[in-house]
PDB file of N, CA and C in Angstrom:
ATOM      1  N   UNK A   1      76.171  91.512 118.072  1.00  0.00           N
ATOM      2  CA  UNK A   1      76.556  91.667 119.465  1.00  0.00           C
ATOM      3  C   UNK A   1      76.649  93.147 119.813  1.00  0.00           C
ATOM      4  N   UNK A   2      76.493  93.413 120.990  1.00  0.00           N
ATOM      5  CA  UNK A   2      76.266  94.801 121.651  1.00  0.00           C
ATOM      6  C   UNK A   2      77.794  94.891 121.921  1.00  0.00           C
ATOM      7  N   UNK A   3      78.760  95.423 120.986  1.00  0.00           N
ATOM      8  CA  UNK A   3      79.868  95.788 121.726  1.00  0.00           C
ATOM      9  C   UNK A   3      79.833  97.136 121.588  1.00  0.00           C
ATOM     10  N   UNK A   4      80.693  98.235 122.050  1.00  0.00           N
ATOM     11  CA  UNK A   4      80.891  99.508 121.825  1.00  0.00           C
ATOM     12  C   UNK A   4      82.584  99.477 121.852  1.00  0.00           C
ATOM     13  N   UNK A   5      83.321 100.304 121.242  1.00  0.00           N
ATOM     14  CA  UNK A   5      84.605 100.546 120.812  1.00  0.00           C
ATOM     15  C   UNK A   5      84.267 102.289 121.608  1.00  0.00           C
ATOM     16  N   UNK A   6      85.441 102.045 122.379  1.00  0.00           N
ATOM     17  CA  UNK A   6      85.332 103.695 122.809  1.00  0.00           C
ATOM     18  C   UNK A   6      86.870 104.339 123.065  1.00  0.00           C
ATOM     19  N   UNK A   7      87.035 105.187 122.254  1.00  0.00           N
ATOM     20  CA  UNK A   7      88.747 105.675 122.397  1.00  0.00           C
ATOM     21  C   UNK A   7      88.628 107.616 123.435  1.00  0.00           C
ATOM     22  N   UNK A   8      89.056 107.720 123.990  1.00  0.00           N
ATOM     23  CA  UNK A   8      89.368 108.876 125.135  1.00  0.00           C
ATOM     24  C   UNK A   8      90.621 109.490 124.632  1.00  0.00           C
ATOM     25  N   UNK A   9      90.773 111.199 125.099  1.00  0.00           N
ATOM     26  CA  UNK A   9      91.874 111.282 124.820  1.00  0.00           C
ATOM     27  C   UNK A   9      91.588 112.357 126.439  1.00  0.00           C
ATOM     28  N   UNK A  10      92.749 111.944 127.226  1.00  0.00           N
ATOM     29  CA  UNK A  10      92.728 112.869 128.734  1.00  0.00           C
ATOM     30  C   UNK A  10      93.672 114.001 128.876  1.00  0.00           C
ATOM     31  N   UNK A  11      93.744 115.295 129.190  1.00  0.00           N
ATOM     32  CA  UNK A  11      94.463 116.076 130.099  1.00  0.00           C
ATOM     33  C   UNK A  11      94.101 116.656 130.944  1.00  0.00           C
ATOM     34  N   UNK A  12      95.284 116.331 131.832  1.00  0.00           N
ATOM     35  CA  UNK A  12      95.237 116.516 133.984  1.00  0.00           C
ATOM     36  C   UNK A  12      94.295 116.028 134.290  1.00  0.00           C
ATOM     37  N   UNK A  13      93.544 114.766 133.899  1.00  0.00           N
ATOM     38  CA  UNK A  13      92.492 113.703 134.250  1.00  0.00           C
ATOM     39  C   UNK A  13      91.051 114.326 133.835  1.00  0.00           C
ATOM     40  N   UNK A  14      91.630 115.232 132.751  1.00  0.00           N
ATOM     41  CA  UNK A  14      89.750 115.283 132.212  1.00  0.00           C
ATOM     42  C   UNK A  14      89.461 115.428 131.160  1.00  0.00           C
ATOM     43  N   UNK A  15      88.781 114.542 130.914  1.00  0.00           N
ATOM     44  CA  UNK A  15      88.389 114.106 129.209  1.00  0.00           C
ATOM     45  C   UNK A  15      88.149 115.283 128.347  1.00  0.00           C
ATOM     46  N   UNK A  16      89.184 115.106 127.336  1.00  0.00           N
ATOM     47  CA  UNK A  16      88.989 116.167 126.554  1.00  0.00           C
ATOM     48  C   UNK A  16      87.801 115.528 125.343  1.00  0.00           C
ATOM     49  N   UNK A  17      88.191 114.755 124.426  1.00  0.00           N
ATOM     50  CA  UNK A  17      87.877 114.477 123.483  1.00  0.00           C
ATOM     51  C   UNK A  17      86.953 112.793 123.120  1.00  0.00           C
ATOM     52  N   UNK A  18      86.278 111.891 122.627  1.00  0.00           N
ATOM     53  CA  UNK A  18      85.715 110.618 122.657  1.00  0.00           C
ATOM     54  C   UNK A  18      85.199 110.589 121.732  1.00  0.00           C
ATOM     55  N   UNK A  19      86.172 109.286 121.079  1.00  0.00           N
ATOM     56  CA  UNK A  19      85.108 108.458 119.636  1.00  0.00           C
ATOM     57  C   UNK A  19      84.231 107.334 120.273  1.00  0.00           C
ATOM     58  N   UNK A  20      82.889 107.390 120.285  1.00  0.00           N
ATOM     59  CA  UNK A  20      82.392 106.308 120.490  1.00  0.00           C
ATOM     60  C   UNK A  20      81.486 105.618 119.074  1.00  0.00           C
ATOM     61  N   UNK A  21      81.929 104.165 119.053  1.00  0.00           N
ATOM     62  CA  UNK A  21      81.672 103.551 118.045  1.00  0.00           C
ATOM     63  C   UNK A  21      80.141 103.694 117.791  1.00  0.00           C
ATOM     64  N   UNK A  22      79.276 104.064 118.779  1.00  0.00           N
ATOM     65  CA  UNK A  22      77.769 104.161 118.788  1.00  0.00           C
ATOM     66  C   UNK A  22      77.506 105.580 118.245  1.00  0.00           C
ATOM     67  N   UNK A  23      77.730 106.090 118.465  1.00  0.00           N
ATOM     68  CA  UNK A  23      77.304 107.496 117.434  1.00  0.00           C
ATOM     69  C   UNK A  23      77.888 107.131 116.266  1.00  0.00           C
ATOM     70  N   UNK A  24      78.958 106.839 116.385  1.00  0.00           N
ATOM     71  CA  UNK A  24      79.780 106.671 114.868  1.00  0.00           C
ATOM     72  C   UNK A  24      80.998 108.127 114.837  1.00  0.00           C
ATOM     73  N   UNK A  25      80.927 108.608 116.045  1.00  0.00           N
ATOM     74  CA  UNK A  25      81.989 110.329 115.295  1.00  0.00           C
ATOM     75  C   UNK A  25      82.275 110.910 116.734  1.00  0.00           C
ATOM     76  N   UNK A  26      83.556 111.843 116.489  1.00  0.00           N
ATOM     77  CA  UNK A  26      84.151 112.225 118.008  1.00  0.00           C
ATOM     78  C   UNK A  26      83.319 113.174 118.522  1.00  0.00           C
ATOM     79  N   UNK A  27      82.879 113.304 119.697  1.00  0.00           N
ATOM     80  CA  UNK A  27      82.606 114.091 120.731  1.00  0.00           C
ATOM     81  C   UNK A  27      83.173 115.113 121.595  1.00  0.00           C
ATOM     82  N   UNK A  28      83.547 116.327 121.887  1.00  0.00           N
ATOM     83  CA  UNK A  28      84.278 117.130 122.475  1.00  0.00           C
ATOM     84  C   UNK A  28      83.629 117.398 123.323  1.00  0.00           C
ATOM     85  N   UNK A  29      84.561 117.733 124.887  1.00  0.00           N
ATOM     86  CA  UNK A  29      84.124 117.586 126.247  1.00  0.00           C
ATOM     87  C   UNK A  29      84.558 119.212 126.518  1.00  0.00           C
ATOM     88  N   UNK A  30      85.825 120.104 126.012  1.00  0.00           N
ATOM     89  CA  UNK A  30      85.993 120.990 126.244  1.00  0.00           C
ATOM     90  C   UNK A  30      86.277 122.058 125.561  1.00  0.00           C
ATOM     91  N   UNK A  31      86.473 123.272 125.186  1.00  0.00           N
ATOM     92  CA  UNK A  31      86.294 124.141 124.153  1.00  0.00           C
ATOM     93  C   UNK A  31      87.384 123.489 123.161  1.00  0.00           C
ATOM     94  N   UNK A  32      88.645 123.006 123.472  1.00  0.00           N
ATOM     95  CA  UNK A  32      89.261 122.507 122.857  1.00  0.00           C
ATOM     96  C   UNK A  32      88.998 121.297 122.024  1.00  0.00           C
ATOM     97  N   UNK A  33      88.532 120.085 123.072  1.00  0.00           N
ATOM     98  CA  UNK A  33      88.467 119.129 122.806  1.00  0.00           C
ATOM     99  C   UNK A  33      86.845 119.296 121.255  1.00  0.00           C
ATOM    100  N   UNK A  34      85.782 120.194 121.394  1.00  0.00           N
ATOM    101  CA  UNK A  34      85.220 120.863 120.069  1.00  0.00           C
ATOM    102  C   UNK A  34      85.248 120.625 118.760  1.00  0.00           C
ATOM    103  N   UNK A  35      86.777 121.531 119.003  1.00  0.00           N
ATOM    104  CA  UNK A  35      87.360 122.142 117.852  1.00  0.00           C
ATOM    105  C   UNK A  35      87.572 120.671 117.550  1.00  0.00           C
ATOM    106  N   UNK A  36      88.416 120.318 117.989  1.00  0.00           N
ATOM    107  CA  UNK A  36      89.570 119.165 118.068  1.00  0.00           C
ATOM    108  C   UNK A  36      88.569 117.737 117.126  1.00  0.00           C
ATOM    109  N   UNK A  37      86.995 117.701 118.040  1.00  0.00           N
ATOM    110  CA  UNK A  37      86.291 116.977 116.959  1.00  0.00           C
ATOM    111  C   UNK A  37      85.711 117.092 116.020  1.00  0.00           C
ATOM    112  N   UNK A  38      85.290 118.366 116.001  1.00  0.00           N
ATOM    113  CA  UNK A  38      84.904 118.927 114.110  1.00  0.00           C
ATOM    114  C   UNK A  38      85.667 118.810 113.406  1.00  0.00           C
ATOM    115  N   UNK A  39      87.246 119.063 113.794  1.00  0.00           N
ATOM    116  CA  UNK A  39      88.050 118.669 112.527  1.00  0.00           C
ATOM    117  C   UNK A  39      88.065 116.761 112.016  1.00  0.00           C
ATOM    118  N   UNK A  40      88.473 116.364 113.295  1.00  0.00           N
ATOM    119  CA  UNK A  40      88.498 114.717 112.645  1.00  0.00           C
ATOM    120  C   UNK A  40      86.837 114.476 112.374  1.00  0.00           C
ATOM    121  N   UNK A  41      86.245 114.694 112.842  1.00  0.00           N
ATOM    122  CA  UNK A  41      84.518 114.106 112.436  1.00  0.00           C
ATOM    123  C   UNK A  41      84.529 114.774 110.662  1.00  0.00           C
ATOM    124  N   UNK A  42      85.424 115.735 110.096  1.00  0.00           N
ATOM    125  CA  UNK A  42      85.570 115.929 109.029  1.00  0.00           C
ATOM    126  C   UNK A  42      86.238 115.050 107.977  1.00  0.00           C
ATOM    127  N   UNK A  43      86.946 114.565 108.373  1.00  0.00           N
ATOM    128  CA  UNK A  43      88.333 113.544 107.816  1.00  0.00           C
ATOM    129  C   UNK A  43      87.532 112.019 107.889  1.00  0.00           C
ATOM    130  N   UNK A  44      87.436 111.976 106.547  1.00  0.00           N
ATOM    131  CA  UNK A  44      86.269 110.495 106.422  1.00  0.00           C
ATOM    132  C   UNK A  44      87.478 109.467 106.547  1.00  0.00           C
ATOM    133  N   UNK A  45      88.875 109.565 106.174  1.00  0.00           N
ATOM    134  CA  UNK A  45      89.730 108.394 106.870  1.00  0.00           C
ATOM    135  C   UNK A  45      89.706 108.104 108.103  1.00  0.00           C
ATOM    136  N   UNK A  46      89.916 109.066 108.597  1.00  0.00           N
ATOM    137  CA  UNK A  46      89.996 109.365 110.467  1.00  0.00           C
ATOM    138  C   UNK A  46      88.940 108.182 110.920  1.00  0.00           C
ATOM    139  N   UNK A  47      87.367 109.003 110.600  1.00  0.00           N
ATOM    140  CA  UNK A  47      86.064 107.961 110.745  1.00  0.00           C
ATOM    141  C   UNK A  47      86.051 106.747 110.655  1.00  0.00           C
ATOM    142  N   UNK A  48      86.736 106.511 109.179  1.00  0.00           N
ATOM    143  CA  UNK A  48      86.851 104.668 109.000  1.00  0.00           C
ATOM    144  C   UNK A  48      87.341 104.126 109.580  1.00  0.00           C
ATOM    145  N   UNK A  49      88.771 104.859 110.218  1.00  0.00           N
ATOM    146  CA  UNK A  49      89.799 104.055 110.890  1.00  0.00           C
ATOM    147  C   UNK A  49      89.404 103.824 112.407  1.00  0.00           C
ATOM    148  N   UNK A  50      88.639 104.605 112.973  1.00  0.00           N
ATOM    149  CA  UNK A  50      88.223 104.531 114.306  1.00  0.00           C
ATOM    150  C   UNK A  50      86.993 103.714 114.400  1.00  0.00           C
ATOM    151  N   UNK A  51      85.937 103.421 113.140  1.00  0.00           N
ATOM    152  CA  UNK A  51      84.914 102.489 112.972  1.00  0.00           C
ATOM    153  C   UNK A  51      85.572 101.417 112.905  1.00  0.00           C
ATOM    154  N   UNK A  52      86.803 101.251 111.911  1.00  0.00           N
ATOM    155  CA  UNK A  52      87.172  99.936 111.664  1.00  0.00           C
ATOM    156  C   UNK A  52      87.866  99.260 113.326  1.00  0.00           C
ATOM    157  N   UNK A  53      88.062 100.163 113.770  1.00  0.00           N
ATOM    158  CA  UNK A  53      88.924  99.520 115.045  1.00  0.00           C
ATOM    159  C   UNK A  53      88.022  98.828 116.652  1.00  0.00           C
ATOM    160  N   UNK A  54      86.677  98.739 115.942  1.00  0.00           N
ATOM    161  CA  UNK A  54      85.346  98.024 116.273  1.00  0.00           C
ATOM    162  C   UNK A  54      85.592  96.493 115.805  1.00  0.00           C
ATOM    163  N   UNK A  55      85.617  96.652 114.934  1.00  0.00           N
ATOM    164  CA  UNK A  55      85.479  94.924 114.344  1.00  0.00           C
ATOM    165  C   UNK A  55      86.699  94.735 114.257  1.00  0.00           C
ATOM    166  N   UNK A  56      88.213  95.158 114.561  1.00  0.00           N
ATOM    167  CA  UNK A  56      89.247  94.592 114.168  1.00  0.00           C
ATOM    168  C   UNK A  56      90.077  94.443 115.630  1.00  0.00           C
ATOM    169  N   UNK A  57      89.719  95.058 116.838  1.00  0.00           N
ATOM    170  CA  UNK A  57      89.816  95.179 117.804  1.00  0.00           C
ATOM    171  C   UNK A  57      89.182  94.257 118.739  1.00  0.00           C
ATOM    172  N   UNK A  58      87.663  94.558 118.590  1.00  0.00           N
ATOM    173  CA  UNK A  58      86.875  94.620 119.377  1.00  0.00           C
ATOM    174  C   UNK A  58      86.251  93.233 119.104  1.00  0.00           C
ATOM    175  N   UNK A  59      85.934  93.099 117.732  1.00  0.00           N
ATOM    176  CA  UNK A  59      85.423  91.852 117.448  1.00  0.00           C
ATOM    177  C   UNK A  59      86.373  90.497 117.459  1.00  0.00           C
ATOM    178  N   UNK A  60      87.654  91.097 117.503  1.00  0.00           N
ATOM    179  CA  UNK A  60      88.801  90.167 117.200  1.00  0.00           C
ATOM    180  C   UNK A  60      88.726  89.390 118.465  1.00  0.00           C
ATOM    181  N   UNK A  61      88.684  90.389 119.458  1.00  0.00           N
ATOM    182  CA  UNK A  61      89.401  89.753 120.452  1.00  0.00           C
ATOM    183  C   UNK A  61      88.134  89.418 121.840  1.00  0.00           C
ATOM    184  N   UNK A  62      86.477  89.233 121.008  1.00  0.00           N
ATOM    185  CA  UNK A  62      85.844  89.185 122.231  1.00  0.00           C
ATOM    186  C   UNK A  62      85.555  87.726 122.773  1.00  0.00           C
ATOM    187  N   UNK A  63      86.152  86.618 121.902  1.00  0.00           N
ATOM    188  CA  UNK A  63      85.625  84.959 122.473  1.00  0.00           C
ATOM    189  C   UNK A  63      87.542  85.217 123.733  1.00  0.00           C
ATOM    190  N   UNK A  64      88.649  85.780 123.491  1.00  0.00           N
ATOM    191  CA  UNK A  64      89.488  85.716 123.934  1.00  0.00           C
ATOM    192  C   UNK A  64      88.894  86.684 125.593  1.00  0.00           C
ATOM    193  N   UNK A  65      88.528  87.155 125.240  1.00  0.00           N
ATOM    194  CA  UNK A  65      87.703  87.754 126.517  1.00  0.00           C
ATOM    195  C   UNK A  65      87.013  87.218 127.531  1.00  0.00           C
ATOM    196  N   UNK A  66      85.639  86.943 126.536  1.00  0.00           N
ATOM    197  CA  UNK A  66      84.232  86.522 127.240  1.00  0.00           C
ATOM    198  C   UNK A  66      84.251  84.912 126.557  1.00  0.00           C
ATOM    199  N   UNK A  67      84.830  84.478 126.207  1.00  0.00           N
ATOM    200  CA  UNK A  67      84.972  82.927 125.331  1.00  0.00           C
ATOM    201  C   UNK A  67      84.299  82.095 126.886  1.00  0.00           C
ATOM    202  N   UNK A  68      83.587  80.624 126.913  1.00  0.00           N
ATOM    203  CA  UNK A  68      83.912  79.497 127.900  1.00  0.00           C
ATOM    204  C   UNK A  68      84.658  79.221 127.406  1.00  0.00           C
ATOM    205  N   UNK A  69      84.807  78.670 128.593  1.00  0.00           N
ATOM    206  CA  UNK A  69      86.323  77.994 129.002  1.00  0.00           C
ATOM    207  C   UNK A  69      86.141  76.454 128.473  1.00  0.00           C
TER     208      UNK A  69
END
């Protein structure tokens, strides 16, 4: 299934930082937000735990979602 898992992190409404489950690794939006993902895109726990939260999240809860009725 085509799901995507996507986690944001915001300040004063603008995206600093984004794990998206489709690349597989965080993305930085601002000089900060960068830094901020080279370090966790370093940290292979970090990675697993934000991959794993695809299928434990995402997969858990998609018939509770999109299920018929």
């Amino acid at each position: 299934k085509d799901i995507q898992y996507v986690f944001s992190n915001y300040y004063n409404k603008l995206e600093i930082i984004r794990f998206d489950s489709n690349l597989g690794k965080y993305v930085g939006y601002t000089e900060f937000g960068v830094k901020q993902a080279n370090y966790w895109n370093n940290i292979p726990s970090e990675i697993a735990r934000r991959r794993a939260q695809r299928e434990g999240y995402c997969q858990h809860n998609i018939d509770i979602w999109y299920g018929n009725p």
